[in-house]
N, C-alpha and C. Protein backbone atom coordinates (compact mmCIF):
# COMPACT_ATOMS: atom_id res chain seq x y z
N UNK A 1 -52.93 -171.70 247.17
CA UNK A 1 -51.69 -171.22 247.75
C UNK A 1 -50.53 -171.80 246.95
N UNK A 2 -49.73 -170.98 246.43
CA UNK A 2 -48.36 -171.27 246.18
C UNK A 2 -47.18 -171.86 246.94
N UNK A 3 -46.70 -172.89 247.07
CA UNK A 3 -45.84 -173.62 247.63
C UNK A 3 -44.15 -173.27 247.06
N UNK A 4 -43.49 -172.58 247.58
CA UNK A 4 -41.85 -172.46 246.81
C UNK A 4 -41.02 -173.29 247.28
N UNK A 5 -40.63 -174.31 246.51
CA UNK A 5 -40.17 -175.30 247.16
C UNK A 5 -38.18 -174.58 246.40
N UNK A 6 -37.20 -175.50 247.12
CA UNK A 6 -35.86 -174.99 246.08
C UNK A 6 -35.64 -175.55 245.24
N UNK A 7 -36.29 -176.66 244.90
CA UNK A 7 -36.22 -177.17 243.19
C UNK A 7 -37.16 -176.51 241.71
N UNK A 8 -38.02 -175.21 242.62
CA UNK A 8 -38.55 -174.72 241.53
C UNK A 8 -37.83 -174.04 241.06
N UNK A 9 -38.22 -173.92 239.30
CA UNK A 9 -37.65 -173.02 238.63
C UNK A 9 -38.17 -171.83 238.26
N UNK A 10 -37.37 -170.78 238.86
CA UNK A 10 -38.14 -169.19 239.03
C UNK A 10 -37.11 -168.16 238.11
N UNK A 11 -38.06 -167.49 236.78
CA UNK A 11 -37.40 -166.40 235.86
C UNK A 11 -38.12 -165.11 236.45
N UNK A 12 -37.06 -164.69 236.59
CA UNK A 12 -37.02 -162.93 236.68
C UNK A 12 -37.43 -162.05 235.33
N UNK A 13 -38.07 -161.44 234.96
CA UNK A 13 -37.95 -160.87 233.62
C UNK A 13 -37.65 -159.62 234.44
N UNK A 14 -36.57 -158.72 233.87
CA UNK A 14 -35.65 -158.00 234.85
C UNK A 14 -36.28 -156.36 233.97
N UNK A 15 -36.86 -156.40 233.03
CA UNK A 15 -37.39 -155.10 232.72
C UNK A 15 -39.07 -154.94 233.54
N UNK A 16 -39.19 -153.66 233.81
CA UNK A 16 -40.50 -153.37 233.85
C UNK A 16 -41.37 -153.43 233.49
N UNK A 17 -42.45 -153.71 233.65
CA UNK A 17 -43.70 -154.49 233.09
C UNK A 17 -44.92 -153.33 233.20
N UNK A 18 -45.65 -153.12 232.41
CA UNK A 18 -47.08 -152.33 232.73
C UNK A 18 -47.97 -153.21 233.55
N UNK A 19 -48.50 -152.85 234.68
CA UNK A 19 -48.58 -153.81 235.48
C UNK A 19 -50.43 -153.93 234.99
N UNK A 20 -50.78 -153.18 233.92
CA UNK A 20 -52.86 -152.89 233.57
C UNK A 20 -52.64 -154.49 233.11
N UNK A 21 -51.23 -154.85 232.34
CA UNK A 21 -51.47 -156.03 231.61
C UNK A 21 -51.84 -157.73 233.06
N UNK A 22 -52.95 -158.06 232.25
CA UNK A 22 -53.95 -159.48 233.33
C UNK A 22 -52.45 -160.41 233.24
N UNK A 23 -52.93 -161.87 233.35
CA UNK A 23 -52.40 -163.16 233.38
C UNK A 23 -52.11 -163.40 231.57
N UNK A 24 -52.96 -163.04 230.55
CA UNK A 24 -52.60 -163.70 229.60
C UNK A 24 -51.37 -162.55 229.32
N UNK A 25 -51.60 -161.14 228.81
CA UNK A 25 -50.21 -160.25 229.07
C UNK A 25 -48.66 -160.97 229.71
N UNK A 26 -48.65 -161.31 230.54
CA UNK A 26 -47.55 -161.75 231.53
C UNK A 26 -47.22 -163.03 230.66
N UNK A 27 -48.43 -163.66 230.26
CA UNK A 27 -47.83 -165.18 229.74
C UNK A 27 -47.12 -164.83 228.49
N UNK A 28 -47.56 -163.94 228.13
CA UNK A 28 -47.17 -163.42 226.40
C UNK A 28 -45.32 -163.36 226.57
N UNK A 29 -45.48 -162.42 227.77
CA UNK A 29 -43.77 -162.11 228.08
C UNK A 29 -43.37 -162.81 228.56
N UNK A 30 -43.76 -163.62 229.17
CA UNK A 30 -43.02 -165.19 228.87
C UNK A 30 -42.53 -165.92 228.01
N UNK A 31 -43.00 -166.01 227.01
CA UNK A 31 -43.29 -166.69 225.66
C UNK A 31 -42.45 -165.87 224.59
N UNK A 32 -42.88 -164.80 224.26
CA UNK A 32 -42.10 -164.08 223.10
C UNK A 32 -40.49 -162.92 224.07
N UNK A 33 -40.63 -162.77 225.24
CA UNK A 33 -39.05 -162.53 225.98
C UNK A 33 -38.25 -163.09 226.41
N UNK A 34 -38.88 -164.00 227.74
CA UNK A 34 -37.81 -165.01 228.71
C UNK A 34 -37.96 -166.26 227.40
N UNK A 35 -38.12 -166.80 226.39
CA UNK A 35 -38.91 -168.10 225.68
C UNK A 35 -38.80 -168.72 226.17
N UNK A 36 -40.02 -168.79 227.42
CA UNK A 36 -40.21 -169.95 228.63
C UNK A 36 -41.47 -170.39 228.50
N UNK A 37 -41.84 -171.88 228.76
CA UNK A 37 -43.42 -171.82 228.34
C UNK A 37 -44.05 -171.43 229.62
N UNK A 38 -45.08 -170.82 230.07
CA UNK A 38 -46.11 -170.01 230.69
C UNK A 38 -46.96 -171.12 231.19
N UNK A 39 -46.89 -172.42 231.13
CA UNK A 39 -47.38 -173.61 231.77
C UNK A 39 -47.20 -174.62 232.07
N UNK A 40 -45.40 -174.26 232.01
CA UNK A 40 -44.56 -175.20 232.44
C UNK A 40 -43.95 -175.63 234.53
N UNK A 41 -44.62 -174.55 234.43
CA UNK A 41 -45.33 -174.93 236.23
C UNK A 41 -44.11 -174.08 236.89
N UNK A 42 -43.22 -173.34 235.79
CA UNK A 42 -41.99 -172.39 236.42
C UNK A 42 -42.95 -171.24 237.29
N UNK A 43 -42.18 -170.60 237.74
CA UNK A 43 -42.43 -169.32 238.73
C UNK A 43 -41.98 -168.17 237.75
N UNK A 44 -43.04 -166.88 237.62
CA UNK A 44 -42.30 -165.88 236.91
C UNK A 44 -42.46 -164.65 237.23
N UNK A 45 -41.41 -163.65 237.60
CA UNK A 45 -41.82 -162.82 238.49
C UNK A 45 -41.64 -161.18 237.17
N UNK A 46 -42.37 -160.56 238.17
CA UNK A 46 -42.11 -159.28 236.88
C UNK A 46 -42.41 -158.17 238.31
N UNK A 47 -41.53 -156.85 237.70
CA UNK A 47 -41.75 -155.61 238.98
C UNK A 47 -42.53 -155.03 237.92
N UNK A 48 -43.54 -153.48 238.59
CA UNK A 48 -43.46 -152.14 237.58
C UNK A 48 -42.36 -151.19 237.47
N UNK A 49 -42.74 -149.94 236.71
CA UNK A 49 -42.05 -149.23 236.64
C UNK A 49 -41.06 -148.39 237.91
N UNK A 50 -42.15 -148.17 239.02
CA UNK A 50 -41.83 -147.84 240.08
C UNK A 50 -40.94 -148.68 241.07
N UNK A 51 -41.37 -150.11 240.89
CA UNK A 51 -40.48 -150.82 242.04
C UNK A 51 -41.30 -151.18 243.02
N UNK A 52 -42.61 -150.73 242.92
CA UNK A 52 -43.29 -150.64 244.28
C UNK A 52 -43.52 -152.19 244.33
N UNK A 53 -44.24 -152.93 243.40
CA UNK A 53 -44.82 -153.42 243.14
C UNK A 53 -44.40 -154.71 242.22
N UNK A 54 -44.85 -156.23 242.67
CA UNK A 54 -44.43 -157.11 242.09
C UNK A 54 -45.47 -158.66 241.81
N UNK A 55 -45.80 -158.92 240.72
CA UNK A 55 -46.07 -159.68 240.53
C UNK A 55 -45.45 -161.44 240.01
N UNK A 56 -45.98 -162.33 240.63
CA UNK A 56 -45.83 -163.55 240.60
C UNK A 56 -47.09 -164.36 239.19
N UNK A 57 -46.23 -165.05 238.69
CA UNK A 57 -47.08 -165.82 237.78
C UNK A 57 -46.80 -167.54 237.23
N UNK A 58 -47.74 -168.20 238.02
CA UNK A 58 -47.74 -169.98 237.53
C UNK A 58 -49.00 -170.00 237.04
N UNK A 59 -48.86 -171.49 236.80
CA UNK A 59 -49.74 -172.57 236.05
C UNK A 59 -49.33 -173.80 237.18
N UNK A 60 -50.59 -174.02 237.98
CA UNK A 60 -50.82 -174.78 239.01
C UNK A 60 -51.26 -176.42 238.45
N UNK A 61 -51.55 -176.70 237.11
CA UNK A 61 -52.07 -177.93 236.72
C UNK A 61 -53.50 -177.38 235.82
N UNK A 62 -54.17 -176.99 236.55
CA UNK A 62 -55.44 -176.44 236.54
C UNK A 62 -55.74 -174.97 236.26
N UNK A 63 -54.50 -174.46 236.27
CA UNK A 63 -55.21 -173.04 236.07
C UNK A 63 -53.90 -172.22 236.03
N UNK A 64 -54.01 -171.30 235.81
CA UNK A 64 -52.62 -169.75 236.19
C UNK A 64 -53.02 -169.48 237.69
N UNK A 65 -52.38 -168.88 238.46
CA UNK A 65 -52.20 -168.50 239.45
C UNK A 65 -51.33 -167.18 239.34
N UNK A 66 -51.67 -165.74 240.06
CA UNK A 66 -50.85 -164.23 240.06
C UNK A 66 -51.32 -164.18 241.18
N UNK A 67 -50.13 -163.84 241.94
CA UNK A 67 -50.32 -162.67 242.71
C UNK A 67 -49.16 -161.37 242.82
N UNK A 68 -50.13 -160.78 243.59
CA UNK A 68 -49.77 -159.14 243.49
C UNK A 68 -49.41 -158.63 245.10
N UNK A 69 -48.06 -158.04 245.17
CA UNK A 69 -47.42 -157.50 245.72
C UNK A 69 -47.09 -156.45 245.46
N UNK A 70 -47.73 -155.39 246.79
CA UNK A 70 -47.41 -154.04 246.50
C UNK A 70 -47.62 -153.22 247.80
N UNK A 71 -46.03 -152.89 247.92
CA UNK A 71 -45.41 -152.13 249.09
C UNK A 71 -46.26 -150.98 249.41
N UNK A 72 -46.52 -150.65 250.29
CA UNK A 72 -47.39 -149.57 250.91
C UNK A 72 -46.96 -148.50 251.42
N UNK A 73 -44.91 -148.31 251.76
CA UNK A 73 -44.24 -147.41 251.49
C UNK A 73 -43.27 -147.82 250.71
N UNK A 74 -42.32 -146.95 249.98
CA UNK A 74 -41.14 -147.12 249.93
C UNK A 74 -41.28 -147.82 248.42
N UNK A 75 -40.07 -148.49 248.03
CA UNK A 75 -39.71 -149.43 246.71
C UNK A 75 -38.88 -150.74 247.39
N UNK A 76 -39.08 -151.58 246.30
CA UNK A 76 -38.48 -152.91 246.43
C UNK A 76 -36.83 -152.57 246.35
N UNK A 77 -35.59 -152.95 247.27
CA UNK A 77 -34.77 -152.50 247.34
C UNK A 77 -33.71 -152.98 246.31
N UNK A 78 -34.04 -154.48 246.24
CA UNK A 78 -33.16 -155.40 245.23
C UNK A 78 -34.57 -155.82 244.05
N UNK A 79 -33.59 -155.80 242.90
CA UNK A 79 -34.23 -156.10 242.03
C UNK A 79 -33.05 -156.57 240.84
N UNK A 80 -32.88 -157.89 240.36
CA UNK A 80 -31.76 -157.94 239.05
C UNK A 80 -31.69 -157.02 237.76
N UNK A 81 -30.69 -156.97 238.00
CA UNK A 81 -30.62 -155.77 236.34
C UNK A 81 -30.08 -156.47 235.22
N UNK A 82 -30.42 -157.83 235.25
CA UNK A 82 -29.60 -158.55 234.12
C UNK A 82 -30.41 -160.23 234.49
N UNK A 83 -30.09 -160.84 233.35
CA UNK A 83 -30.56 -162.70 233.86
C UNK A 83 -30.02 -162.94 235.44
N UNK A 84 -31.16 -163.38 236.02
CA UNK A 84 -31.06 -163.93 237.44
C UNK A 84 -31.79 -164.60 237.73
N UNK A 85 -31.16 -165.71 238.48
CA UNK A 85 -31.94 -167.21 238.28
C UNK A 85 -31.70 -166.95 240.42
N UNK A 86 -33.20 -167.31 240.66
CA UNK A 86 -33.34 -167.52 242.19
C UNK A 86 -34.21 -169.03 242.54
N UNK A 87 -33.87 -169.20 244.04
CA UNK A 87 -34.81 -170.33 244.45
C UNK A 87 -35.83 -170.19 244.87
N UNK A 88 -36.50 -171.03 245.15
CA UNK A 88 -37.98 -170.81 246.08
C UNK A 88 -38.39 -169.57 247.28
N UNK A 89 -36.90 -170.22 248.18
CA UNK A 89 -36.57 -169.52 249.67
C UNK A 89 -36.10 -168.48 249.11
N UNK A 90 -35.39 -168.02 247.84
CA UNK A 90 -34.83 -166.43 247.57
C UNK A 90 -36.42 -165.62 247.20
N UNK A 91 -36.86 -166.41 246.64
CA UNK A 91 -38.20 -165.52 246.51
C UNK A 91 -38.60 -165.16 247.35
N UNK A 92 -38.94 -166.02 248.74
CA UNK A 92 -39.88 -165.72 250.03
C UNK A 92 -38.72 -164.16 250.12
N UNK A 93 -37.45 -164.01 249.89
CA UNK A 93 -36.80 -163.24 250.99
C UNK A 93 -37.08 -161.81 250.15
N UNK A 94 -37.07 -162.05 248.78
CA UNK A 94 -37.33 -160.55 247.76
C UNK A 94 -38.96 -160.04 248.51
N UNK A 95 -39.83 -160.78 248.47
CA UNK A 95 -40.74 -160.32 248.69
C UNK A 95 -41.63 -160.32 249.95
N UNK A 96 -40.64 -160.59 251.01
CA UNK A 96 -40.35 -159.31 252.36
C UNK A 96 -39.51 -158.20 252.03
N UNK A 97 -38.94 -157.71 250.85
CA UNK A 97 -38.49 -156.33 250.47
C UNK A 97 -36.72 -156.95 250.80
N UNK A 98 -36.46 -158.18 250.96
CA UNK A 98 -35.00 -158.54 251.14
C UNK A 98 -34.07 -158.51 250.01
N UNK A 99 -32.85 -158.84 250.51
CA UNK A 99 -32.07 -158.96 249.27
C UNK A 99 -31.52 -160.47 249.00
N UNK A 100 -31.72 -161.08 248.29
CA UNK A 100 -31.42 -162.57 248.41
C UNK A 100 -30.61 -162.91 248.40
N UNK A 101 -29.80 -162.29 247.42
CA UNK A 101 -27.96 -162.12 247.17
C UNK A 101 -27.48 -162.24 248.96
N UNK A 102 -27.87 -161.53 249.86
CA UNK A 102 -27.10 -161.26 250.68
C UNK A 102 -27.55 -161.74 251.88
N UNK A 103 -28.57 -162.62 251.76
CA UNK A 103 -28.89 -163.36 253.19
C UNK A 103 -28.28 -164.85 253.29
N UNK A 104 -28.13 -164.85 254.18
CA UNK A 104 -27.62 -166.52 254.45
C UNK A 104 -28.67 -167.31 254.93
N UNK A 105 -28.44 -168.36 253.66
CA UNK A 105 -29.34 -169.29 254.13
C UNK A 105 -28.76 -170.60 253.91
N UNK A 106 -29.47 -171.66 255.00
CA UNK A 106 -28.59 -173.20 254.48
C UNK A 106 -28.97 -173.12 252.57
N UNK A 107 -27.97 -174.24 252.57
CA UNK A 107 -28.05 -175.00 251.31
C UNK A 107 -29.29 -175.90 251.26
N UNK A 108 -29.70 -175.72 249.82
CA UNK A 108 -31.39 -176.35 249.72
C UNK A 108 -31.23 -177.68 249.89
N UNK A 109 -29.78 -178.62 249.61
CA UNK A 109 -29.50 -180.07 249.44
C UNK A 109 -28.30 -179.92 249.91
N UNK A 110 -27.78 -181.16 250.60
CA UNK A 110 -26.58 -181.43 251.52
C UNK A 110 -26.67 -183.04 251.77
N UNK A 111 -25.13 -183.53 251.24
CA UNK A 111 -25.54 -185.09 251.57
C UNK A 111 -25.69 -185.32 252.44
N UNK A 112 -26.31 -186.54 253.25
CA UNK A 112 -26.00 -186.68 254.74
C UNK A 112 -24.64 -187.52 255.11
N UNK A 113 -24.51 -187.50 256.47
CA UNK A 113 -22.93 -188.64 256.77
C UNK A 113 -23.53 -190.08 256.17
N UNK A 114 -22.82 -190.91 255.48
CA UNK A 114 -22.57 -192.19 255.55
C UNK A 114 -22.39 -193.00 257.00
N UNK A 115 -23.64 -193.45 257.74
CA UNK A 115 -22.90 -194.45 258.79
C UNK A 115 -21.84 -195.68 258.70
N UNK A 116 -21.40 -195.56 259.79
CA UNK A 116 -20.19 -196.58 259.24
C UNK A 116 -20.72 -197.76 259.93
């Protein structure tokens, strides 16, 4: 199981992806598009052509980790059309079909009061 915590670091690759391509495919576009390393324990998300459909891709220590998300009606509503950098909790909200931009959520860090 994947844990999204808000200190992970999660790349969008904001073009469409052929989704036939496995785990090493995805790492490739990692590597020669976002030039992110593919086992640097980041989060990397990619849609298809359609929208329907979205895949997740880490490196857990031990291994790659994908999974696959794919809407059963309809299309994913938000999707970046340009560099977009999200948190953990923005991910959970894209992929209930949300828009992350536009939900309110606390702040991931907040100092606490100083007692006096």
């Amino acid at each position: 199981m994947i844990q999204l915590s808000p200190h992970m670091r999660v790349f969008v690759y904001v073009t469409p992806v052929d989704f036939r391509s496995g785990i090493d495919g995805l790492a490739g576009v990692c590597r020669s598009k976002l030039g992110q390393n593919p086992m640097s324990g980041a989060v990397f998300l990619f849609i298809n052509r359609h929208r329907a459909a979205m895949k997740l891709l880490t490196f857990d220590g031990q291994g790659f980790v994908m999974c696959h998300k794919r809407l059963s009606q309809g299309k994913f509503k938000f999707w970046p059309q340009s560099t977009y950098a999200l948190t953990g909790p923005q991910v959970l909200v894209l992929l209930y079909n949300g828009d992350p931009c536009g939900s309110k959520m606390a702040p991931a860090w907040k100092p606490l009061p100083v007692p006096i």
